[in-house]
PDB file of N, CA and C in Angstrom:
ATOM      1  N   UNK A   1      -5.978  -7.907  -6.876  1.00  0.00           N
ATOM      2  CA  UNK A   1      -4.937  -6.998  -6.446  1.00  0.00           C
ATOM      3  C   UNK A   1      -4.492  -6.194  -7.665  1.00  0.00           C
ATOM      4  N   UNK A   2      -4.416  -5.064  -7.506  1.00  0.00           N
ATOM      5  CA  UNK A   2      -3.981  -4.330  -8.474  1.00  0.00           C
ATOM      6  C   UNK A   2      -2.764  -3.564  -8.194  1.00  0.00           C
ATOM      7  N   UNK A   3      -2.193  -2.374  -8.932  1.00  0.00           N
ATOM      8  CA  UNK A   3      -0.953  -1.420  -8.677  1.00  0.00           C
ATOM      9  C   UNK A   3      -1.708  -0.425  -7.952  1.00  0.00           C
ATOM     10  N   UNK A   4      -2.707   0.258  -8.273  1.00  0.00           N
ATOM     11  CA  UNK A   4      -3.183   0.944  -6.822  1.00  0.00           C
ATOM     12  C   UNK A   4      -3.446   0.779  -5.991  1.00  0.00           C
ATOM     13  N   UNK A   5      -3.866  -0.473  -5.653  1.00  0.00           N
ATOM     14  CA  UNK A   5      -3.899  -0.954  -3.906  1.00  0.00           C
ATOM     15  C   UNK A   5      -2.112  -1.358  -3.864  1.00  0.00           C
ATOM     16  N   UNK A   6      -0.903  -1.168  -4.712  1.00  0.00           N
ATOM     17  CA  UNK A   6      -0.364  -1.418  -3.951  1.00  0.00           C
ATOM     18  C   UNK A   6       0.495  -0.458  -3.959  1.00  0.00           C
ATOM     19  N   UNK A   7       0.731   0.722  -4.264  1.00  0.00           N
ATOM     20  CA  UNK A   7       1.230   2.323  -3.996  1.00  0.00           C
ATOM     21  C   UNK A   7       0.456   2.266  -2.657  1.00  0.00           C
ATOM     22  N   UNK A   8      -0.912   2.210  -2.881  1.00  0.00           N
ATOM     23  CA  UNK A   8      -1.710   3.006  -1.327  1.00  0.00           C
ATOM     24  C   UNK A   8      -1.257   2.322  -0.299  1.00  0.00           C
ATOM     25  N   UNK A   9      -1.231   0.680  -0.337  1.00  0.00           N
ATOM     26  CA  UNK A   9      -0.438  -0.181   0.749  1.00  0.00           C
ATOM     27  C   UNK A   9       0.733   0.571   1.360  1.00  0.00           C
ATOM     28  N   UNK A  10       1.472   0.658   0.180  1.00  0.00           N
ATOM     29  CA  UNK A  10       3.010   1.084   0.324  1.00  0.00           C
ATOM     30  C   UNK A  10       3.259   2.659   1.091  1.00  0.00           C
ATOM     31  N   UNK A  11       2.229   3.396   0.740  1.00  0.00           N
ATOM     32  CA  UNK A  11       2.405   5.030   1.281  1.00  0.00           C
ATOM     33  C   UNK A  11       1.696   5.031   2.813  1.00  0.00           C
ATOM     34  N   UNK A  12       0.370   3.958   2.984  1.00  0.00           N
ATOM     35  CA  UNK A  12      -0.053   3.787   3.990  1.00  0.00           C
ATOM     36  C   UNK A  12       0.677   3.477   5.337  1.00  0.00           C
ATOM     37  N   UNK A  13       1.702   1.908   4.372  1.00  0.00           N
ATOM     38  CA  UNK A  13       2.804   1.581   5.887  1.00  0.00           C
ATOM     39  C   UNK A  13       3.638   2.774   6.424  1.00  0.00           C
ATOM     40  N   UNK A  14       4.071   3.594   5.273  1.00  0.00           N
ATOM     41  CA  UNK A  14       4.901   4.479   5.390  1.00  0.00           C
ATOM     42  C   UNK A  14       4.666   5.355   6.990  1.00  0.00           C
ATOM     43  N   UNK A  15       3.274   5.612   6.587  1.00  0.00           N
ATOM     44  CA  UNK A  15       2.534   6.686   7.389  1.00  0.00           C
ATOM     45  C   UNK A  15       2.116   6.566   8.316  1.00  0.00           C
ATOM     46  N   UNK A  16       1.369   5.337   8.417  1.00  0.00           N
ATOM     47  CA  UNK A  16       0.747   4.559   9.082  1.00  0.00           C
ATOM     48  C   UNK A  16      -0.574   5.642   9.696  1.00  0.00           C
ATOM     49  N   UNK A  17      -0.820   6.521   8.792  1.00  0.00           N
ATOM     50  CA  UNK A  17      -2.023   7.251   9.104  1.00  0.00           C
ATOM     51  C   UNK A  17      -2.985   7.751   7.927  1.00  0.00           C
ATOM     52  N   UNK A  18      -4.319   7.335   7.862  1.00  0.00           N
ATOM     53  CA  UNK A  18      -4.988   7.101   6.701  1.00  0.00           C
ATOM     54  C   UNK A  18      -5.037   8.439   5.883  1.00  0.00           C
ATOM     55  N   UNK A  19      -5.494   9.541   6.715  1.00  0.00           N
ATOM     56  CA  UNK A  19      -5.680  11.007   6.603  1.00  0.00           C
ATOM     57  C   UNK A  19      -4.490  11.584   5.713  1.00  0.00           C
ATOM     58  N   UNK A  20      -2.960  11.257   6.236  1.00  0.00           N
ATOM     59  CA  UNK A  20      -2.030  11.761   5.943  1.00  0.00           C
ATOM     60  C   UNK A  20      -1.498  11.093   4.259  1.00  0.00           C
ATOM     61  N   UNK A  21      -1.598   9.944   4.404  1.00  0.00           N
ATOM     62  CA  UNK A  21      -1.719   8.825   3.018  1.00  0.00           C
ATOM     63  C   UNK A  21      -2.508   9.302   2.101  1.00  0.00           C
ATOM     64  N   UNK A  22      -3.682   9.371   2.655  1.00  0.00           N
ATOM     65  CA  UNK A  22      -4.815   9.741   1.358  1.00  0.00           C
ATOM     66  C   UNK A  22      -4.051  11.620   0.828  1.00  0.00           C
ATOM     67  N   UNK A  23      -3.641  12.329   1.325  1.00  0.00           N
ATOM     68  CA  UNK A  23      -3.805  13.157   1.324  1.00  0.00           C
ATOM     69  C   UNK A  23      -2.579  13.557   0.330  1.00  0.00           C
ATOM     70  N   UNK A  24      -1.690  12.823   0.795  1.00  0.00           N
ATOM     71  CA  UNK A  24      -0.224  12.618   0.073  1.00  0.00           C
ATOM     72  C   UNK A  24      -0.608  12.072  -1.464  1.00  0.00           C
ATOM     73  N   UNK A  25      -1.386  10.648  -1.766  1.00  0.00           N
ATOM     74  CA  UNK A  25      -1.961   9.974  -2.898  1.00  0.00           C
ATOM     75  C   UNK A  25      -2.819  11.096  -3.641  1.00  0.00           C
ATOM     76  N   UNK A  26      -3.562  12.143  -3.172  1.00  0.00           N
ATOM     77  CA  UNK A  26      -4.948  13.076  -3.927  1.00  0.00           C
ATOM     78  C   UNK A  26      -5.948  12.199  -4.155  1.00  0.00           C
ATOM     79  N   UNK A  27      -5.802  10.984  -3.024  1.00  0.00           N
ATOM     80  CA  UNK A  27      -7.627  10.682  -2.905  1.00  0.00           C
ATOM     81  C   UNK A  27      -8.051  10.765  -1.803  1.00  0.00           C
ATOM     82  N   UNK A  28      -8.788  10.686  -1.383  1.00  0.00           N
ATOM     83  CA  UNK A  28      -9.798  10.983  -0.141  1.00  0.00           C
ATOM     84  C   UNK A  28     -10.133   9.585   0.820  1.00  0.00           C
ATOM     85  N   UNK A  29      -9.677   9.818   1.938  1.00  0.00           N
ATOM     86  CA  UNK A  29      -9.625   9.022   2.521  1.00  0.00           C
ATOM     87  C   UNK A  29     -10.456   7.757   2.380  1.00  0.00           C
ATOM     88  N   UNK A  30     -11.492   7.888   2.753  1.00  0.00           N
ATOM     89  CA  UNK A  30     -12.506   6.651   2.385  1.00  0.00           C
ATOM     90  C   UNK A  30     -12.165   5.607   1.231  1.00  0.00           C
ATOM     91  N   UNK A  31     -12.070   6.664  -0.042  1.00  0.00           N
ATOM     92  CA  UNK A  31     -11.363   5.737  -1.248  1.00  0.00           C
ATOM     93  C   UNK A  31     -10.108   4.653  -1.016  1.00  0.00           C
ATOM     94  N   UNK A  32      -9.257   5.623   0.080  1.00  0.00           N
ATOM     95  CA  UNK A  32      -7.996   4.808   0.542  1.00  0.00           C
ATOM     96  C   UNK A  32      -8.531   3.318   1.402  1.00  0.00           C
ATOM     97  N   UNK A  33      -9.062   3.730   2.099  1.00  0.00           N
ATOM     98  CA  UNK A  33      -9.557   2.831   3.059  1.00  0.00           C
ATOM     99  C   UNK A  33     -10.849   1.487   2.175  1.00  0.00           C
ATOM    100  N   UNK A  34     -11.262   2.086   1.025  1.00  0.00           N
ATOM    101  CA  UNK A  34     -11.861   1.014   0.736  1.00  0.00           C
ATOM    102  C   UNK A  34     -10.732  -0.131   0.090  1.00  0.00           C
ATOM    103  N   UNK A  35      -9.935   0.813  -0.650  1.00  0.00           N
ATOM    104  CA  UNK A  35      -8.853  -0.111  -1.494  1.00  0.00           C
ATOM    105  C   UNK A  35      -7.981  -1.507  -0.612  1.00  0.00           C
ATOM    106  N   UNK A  36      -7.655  -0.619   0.933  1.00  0.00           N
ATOM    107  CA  UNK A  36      -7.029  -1.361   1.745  1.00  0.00           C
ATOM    108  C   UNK A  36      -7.589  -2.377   2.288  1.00  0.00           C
ATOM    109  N   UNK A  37      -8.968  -2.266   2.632  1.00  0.00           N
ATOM    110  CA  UNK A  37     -10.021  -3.468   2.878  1.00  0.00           C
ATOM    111  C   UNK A  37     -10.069  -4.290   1.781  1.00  0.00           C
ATOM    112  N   UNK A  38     -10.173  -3.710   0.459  1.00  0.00           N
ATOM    113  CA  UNK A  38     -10.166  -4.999  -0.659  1.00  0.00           C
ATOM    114  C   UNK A  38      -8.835  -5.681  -0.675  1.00  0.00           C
ATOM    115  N   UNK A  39      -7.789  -5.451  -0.764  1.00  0.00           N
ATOM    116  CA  UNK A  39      -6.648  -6.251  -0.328  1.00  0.00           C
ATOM    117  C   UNK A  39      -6.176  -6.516   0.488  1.00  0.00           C
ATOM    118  N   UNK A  40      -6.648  -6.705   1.687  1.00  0.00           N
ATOM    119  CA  UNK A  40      -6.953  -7.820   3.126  1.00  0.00           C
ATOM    120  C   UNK A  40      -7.908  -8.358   2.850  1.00  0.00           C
ATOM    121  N   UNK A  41      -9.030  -8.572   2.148  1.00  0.00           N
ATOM    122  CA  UNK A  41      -9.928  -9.417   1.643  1.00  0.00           C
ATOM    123  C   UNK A  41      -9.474 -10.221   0.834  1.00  0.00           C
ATOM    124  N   UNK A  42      -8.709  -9.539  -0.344  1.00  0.00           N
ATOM    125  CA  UNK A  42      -8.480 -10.670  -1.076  1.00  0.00           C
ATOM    126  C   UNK A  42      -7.287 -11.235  -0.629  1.00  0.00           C
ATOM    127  N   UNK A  43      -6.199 -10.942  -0.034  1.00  0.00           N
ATOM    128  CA  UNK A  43      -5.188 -11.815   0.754  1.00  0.00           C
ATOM    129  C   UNK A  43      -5.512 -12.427   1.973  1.00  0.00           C
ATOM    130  N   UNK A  44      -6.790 -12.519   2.622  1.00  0.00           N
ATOM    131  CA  UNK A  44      -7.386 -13.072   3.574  1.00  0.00           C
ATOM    132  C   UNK A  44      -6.126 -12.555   4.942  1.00  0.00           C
ATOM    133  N   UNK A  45      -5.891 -11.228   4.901  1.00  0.00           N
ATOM    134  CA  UNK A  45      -4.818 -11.393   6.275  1.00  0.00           C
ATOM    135  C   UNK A  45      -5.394 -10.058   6.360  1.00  0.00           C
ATOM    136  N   UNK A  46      -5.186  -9.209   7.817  1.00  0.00           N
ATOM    137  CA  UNK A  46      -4.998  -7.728   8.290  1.00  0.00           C
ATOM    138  C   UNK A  46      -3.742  -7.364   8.049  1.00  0.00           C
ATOM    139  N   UNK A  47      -3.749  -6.053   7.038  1.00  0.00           N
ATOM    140  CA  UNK A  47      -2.302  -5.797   6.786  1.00  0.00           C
ATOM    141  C   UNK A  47      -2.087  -4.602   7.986  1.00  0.00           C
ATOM    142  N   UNK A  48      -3.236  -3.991   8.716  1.00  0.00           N
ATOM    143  CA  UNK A  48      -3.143  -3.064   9.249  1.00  0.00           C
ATOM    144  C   UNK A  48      -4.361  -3.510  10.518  1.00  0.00           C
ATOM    145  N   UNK A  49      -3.552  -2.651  12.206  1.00  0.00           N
ATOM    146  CA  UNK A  49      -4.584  -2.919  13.253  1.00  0.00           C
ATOM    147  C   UNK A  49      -4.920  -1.341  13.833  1.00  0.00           C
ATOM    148  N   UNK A  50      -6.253  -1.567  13.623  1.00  0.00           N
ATOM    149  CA  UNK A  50      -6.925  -0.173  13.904  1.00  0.00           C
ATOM    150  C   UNK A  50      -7.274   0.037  15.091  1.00  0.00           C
ATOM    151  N   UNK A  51      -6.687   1.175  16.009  1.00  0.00           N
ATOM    152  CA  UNK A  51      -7.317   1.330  17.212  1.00  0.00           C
ATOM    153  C   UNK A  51      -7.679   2.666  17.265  1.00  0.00           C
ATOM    154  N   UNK A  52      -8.936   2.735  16.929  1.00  0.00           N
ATOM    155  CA  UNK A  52      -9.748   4.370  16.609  1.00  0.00           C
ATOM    156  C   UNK A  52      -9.329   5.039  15.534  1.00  0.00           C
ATOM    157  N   UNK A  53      -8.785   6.289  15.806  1.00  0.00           N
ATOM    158  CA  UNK A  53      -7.881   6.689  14.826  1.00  0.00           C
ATOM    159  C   UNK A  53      -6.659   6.244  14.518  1.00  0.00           C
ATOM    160  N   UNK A  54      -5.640   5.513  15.185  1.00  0.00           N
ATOM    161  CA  UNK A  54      -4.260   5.272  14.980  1.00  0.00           C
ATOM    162  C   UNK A  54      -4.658   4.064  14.400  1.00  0.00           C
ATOM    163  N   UNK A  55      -3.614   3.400  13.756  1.00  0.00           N
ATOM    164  CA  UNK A  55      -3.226   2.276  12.933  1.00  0.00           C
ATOM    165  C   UNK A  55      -2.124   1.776  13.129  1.00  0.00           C
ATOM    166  N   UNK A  56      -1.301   0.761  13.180  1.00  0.00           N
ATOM    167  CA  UNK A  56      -0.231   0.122  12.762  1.00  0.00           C
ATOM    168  C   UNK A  56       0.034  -1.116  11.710  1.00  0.00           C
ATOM    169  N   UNK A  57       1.064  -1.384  11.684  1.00  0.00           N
ATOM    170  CA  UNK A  57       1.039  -2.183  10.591  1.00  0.00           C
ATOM    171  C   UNK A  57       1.084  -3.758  11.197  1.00  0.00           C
ATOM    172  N   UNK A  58       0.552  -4.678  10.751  1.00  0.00           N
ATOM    173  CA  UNK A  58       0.315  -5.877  11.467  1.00  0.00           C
ATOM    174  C   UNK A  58       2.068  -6.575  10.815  1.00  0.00           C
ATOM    175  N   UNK A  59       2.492  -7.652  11.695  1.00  0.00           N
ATOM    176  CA  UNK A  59       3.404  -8.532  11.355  1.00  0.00           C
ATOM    177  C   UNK A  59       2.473  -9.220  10.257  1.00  0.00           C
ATOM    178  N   UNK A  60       1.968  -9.283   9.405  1.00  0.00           N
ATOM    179  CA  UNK A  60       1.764 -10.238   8.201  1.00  0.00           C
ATOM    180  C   UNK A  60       1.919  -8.791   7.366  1.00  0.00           C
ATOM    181  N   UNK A  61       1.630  -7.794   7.334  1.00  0.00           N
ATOM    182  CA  UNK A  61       1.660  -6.391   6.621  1.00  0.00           C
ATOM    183  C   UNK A  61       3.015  -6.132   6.729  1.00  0.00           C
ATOM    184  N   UNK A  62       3.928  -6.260   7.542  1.00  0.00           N
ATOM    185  CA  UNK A  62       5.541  -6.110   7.513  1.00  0.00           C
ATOM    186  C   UNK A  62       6.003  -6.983   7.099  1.00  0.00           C
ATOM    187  N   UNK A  63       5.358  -8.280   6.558  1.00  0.00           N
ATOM    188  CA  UNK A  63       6.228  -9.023   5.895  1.00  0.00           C
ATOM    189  C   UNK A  63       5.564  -9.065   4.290  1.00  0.00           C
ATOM    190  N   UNK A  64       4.606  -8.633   4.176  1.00  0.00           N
ATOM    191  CA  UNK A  64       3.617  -8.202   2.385  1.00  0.00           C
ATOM    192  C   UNK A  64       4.929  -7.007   2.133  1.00  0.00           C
ATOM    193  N   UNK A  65       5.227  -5.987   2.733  1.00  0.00           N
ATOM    194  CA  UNK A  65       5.723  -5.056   2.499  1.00  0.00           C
ATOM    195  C   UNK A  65       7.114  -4.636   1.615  1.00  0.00           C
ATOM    196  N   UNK A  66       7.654  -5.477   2.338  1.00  0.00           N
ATOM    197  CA  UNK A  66       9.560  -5.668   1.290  1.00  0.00           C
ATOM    198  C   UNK A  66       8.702  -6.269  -0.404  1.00  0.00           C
ATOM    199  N   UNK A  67       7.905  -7.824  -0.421  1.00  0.00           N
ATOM    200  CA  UNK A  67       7.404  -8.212  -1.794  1.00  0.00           C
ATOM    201  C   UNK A  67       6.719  -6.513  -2.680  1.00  0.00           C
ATOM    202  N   UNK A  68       6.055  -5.755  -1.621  1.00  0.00           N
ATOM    203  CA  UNK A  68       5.331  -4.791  -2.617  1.00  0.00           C
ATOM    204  C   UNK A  68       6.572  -3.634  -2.877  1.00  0.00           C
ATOM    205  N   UNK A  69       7.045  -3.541  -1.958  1.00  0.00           N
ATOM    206  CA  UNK A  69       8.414  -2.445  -2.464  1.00  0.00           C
ATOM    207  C   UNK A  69       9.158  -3.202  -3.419  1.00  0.00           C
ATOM    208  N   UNK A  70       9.515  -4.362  -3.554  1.00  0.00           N
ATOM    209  CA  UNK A  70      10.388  -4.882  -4.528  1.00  0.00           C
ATOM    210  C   UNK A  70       9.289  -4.606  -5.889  1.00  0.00           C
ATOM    211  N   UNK A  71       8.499  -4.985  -5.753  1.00  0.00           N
ATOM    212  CA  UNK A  71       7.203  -5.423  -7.215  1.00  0.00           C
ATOM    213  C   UNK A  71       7.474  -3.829  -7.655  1.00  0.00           C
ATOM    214  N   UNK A  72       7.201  -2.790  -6.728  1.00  0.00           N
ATOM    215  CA  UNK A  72       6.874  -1.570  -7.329  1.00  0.00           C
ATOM    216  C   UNK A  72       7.707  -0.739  -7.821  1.00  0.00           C
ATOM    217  N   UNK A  73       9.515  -1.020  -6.965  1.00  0.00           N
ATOM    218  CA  UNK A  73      10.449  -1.005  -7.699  1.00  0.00           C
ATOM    219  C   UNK A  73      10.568  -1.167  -8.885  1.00  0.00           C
ATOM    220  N   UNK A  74      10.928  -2.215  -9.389  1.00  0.00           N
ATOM    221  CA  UNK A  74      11.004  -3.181 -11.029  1.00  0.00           C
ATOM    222  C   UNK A  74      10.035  -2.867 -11.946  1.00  0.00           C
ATOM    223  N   UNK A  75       9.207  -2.344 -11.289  1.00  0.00           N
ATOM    224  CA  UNK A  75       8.173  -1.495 -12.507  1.00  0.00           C
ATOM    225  C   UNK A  75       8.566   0.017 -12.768  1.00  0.00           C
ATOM    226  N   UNK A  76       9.129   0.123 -11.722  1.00  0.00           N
ATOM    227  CA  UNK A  76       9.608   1.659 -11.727  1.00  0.00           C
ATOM    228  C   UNK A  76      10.627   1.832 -12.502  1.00  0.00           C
ATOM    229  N   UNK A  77      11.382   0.572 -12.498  1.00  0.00           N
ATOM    230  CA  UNK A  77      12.927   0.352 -13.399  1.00  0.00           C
ATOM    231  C   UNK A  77      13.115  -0.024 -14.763  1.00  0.00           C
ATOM    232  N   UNK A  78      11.936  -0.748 -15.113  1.00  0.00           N
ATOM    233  CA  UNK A  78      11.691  -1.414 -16.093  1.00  0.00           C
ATOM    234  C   UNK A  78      11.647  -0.047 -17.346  1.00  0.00           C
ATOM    235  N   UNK A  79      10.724   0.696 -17.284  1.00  0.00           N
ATOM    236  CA  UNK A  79      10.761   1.678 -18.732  1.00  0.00           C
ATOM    237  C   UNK A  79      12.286   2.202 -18.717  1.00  0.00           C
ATOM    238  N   UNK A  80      12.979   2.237 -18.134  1.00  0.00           N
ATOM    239  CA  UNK A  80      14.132   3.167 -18.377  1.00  0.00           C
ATOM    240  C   UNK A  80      15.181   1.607 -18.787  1.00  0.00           C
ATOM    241  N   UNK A  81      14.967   0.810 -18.113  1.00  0.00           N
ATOM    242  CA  UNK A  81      15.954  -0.499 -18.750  1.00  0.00           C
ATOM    243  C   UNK A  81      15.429  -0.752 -19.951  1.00  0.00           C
ATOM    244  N   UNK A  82      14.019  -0.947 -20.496  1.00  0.00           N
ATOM    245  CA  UNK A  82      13.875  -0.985 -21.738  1.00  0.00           C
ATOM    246  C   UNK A  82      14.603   0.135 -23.063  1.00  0.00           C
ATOM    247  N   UNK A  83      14.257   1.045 -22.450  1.00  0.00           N
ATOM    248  CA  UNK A  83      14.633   2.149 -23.439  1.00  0.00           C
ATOM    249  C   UNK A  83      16.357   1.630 -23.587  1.00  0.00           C
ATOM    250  N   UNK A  84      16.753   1.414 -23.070  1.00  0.00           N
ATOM    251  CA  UNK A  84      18.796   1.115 -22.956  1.00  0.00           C
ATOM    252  C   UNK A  84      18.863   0.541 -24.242  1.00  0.00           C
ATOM    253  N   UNK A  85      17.660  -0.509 -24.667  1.00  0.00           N
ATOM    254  CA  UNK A  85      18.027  -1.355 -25.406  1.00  0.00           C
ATOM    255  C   UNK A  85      17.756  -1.087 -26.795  1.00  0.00           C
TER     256      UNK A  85
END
């Protein structure tokens, strides 16, 4: 798991549409979609249920979601709390 699978997680739930995510991020869909498959692989869960084109976010993906907004927060917070000091 890395910090880019977990922005793309995070912009994905948002959207809940791959096209619109990738497009928002400046990568190309496929790229999005591989990242998101590697982290349901490596968390062994569906964070997302695909029916054709639409998507939603699975109840195990709404509950990954608050942990990755908090994680991505505190990184976001962290250079400017350092500098204070």
């Amino acid at each position: 798991m890395n910090l880019k699978q977990l922005y793309y997680f995070k912009r994905l739930a948002e959207t809940e549409h791959y096209t619109e995510a990738a497009s928002s991020l400046f990568i190309t869909q496929p790229s999005l979609s591989h990242a998101i498959s590697e982290l349901e692989k490596e968390l062994g869960v569906a964070l997302f249920a695909r029916q054709g084109r639409n998507i939603k976010i699975t109840q195990n993906g709404k509950r990954f979601l608050p942990y990755v907004e908090d994680a991505l927060a505190s990184l976001e917070k962290w250079p400017h709390d350092v500098a204070k000091k």
